[in-house]
PDB file of N, CA and C in Angstrom:
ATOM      1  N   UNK A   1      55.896  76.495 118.044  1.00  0.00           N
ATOM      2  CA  UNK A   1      56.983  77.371 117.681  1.00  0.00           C
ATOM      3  C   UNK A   1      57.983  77.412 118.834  1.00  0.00           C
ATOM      4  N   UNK A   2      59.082  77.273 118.526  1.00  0.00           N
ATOM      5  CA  UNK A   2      60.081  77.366 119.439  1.00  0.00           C
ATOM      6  C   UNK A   2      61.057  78.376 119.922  1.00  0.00           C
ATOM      7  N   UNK A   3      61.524  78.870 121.043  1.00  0.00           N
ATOM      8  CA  UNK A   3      61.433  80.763 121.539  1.00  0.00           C
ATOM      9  C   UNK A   3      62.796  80.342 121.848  1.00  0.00           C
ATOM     10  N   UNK A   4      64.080  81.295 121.716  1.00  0.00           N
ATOM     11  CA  UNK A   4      65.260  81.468 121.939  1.00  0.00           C
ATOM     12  C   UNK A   4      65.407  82.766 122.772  1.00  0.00           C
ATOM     13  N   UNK A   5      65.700  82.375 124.067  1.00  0.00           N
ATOM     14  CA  UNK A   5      65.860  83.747 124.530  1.00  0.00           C
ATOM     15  C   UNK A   5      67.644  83.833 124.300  1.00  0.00           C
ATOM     16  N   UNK A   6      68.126  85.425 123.866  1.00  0.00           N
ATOM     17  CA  UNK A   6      69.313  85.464 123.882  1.00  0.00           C
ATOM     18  C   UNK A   6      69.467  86.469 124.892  1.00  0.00           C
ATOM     19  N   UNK A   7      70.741  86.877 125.761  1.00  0.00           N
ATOM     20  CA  UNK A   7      70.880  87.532 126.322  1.00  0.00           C
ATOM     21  C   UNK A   7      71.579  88.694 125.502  1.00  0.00           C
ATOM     22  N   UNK A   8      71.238  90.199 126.552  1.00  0.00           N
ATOM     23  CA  UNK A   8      71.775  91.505 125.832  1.00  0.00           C
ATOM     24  C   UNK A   8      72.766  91.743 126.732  1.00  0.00           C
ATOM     25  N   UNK A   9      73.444  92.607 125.767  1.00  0.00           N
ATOM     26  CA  UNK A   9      74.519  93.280 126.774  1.00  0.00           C
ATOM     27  C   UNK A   9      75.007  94.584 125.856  1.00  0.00           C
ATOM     28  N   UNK A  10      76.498  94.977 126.246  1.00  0.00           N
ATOM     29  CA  UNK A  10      76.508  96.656 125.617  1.00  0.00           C
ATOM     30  C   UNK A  10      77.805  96.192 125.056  1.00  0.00           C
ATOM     31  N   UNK A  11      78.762  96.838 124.075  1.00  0.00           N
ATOM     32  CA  UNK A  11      79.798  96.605 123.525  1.00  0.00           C
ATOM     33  C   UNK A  11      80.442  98.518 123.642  1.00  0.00           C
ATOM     34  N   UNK A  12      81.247  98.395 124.139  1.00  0.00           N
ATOM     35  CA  UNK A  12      81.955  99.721 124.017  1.00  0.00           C
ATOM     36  C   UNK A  12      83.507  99.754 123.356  1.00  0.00           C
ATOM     37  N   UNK A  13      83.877 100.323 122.723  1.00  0.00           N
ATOM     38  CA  UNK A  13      84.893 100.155 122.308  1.00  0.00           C
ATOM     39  C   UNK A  13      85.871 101.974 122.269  1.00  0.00           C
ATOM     40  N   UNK A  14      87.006 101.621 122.539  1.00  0.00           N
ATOM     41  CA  UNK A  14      88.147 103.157 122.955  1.00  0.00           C
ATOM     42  C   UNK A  14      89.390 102.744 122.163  1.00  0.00           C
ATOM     43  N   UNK A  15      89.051 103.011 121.054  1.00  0.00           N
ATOM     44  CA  UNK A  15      90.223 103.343 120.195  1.00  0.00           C
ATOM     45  C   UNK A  15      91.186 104.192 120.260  1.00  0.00           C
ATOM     46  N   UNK A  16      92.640 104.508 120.159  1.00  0.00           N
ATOM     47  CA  UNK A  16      93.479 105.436 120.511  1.00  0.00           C
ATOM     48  C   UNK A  16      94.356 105.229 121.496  1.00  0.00           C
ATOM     49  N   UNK A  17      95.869 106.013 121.322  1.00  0.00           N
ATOM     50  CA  UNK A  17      96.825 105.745 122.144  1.00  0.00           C
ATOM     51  C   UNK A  17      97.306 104.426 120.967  1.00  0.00           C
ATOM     52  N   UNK A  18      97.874 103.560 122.018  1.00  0.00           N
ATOM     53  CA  UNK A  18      98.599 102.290 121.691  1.00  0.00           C
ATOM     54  C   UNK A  18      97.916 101.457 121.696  1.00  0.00           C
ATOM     55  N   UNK A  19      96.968 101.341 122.713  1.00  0.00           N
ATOM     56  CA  UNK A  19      96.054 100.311 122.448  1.00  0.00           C
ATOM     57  C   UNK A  19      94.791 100.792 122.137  1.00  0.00           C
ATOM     58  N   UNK A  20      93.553  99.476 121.409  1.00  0.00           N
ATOM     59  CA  UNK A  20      92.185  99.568 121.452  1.00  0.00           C
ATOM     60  C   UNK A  20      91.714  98.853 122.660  1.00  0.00           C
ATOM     61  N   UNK A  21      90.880  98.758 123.068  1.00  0.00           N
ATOM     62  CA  UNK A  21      90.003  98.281 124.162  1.00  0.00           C
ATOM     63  C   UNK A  21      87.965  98.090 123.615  1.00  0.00           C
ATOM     64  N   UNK A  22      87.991  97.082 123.724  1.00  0.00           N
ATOM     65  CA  UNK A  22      87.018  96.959 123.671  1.00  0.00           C
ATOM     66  C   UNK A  22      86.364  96.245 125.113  1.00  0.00           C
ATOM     67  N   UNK A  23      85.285  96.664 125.256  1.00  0.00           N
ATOM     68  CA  UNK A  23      84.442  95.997 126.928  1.00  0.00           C
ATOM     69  C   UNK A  23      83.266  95.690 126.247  1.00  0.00           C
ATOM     70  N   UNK A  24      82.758  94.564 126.749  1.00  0.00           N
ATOM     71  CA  UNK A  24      81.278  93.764 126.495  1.00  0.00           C
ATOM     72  C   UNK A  24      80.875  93.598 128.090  1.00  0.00           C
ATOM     73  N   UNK A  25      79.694  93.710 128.154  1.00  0.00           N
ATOM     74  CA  UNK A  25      79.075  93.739 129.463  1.00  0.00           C
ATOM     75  C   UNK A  25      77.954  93.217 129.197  1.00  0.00           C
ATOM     76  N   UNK A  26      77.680  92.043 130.143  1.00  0.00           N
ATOM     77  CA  UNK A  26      76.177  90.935 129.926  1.00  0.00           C
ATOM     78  C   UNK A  26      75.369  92.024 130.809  1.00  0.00           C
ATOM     79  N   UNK A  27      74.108  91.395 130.620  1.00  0.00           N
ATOM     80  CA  UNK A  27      72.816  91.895 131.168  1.00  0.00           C
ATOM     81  C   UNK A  27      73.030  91.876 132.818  1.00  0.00           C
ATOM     82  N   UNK A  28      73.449  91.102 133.471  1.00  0.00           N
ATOM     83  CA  UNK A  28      74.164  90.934 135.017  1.00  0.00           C
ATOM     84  C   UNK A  28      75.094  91.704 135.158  1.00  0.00           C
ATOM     85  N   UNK A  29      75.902  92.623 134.621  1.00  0.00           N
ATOM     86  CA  UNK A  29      76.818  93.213 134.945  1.00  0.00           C
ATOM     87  C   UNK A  29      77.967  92.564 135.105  1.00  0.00           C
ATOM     88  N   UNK A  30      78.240  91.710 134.645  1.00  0.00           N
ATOM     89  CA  UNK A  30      79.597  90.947 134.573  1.00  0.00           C
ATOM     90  C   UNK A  30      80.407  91.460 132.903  1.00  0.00           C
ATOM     91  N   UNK A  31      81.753  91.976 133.560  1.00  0.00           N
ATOM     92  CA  UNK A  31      82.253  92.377 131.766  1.00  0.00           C
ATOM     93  C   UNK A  31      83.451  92.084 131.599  1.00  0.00           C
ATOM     94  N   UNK A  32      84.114  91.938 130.195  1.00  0.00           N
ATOM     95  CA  UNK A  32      85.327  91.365 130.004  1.00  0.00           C
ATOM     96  C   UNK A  32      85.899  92.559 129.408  1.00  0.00           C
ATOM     97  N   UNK A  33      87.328  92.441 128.804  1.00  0.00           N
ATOM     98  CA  UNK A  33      87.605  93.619 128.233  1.00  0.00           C
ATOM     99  C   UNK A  33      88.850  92.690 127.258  1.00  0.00           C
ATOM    100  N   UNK A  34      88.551  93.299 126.201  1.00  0.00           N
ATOM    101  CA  UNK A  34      89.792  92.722 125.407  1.00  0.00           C
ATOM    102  C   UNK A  34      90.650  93.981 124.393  1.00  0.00           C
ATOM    103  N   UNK A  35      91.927  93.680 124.720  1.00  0.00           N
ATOM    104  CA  UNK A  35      92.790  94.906 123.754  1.00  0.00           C
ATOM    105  C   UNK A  35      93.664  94.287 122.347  1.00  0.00           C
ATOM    106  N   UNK A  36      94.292  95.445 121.933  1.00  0.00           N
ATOM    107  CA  UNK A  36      94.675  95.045 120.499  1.00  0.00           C
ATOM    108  C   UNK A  36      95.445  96.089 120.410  1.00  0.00           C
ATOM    109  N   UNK A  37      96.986  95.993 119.577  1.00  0.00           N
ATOM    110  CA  UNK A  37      97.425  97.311 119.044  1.00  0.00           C
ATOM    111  C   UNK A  37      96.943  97.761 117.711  1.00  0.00           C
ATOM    112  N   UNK A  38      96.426  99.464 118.651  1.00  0.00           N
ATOM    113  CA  UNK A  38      95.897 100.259 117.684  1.00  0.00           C
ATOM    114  C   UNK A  38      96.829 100.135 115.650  1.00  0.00           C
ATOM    115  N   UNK A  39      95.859 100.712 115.242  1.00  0.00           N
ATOM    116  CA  UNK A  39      96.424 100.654 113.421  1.00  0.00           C
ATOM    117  C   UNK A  39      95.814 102.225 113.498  1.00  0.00           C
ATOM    118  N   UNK A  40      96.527 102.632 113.625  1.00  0.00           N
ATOM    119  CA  UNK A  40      96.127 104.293 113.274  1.00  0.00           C
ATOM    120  C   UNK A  40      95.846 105.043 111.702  1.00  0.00           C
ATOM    121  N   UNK A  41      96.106 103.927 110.695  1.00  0.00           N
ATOM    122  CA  UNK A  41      95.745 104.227 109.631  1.00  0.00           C
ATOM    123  C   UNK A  41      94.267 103.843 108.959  1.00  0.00           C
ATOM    124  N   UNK A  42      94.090 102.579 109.797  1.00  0.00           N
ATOM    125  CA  UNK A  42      92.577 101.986 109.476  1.00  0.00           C
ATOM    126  C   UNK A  42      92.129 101.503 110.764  1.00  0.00           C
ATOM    127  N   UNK A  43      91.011 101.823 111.559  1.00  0.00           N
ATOM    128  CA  UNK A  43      90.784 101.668 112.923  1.00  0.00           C
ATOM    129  C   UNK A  43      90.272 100.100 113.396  1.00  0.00           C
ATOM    130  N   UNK A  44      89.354 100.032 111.359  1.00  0.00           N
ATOM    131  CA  UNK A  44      88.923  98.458 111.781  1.00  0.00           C
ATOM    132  C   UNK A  44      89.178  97.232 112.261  1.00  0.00           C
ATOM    133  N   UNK A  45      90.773  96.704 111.605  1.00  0.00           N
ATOM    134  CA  UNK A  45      91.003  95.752 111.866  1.00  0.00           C
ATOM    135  C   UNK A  45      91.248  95.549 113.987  1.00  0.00           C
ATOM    136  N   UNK A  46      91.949  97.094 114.040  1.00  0.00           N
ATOM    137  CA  UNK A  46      92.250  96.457 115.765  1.00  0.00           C
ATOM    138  C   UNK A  46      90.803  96.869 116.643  1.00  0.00           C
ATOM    139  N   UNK A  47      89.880  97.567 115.884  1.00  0.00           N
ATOM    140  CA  UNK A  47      88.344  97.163 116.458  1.00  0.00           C
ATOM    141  C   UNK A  47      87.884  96.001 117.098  1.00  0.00           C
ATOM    142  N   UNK A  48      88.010  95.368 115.364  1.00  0.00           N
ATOM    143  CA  UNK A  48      87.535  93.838 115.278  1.00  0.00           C
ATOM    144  C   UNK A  48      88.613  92.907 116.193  1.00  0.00           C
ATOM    145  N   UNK A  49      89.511  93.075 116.057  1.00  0.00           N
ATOM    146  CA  UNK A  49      90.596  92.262 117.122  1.00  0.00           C
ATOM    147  C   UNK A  49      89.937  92.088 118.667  1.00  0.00           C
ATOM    148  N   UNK A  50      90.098  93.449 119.179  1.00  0.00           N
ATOM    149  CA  UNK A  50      89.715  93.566 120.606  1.00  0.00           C
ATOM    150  C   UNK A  50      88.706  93.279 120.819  1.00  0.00           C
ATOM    151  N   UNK A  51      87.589  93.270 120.100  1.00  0.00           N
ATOM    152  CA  UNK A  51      86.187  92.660 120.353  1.00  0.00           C
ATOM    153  C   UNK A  51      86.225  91.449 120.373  1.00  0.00           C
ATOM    154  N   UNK A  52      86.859  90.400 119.734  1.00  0.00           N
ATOM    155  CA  UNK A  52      87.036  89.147 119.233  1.00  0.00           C
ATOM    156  C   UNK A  52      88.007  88.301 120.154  1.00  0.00           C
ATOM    157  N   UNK A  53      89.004  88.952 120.938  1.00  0.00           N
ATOM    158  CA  UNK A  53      89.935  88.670 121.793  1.00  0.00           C
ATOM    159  C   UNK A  53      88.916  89.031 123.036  1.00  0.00           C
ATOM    160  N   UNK A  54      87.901  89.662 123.645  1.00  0.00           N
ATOM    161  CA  UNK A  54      87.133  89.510 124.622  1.00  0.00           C
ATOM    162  C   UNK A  54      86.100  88.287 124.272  1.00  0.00           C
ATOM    163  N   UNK A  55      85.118  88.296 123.024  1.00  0.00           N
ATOM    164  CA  UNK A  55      84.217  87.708 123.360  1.00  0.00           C
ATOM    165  C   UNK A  55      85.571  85.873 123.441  1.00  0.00           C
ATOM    166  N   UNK A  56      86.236  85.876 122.954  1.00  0.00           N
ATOM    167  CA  UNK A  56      86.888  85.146 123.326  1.00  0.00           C
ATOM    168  C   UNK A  56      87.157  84.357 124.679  1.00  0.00           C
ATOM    169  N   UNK A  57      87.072  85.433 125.745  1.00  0.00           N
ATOM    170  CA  UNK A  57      87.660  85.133 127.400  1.00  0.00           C
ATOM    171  C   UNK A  57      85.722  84.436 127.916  1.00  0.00           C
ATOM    172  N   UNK A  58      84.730  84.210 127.105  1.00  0.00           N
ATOM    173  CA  UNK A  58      83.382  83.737 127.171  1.00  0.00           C
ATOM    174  C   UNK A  58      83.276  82.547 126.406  1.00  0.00           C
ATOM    175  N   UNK A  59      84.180  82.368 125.751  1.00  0.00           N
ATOM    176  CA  UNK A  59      84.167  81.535 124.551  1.00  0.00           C
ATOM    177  C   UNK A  59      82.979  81.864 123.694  1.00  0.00           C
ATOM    178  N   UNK A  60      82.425  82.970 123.209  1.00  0.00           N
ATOM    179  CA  UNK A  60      81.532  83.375 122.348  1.00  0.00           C
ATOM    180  C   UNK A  60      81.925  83.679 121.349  1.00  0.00           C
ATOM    181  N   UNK A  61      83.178  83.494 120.756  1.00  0.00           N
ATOM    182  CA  UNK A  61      84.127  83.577 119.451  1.00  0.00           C
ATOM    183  C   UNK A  61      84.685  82.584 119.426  1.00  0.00           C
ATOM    184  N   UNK A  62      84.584  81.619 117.718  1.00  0.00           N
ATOM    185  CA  UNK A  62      85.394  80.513 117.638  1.00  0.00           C
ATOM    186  C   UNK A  62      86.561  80.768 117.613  1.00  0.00           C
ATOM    187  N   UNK A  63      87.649  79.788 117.987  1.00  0.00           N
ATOM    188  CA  UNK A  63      88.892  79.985 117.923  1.00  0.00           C
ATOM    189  C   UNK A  63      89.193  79.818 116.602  1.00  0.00           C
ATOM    190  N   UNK A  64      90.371  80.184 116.185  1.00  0.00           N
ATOM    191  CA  UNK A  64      91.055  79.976 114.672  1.00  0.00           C
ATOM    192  C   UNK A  64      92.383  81.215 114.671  1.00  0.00           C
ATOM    193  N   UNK A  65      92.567  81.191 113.218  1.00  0.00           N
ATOM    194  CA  UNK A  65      93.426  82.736 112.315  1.00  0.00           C
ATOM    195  C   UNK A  65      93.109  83.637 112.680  1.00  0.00           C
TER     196      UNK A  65
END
């Protein structure tokens, strides 16, 4: 049987104001931070942005649309 270790880390995300911010932080303490302008009517889409625009700066998000 074959074992995948993945690494953990924490995802925080600060919605509000003008921008979102999202921070991912690996198990080493190394963290990125990626932002997005807030949508104050639906929070998801600039959630998902700023998370996606960090794991990005790791290349842990494919590029595309």
């Amino acid at each position: 049987m074959r074992r995948h270790a993945y690494a953990t880390g924490c995802l925080a995300i600060d919605a509000g104001g003008p921008m979102t911010d999202a921070f991912h932080r690996r198990q080493a303490g190394r963290f990125i931070v990626g932002k997005a302008q807030t949508t104050p009517d639906d929070e998801a889409p600039c959630d998902c942005n700023s998370g996606r625009r960090a794991l990005r700066q790791w290349d842990s998000y494919p590029r595309g649309p």
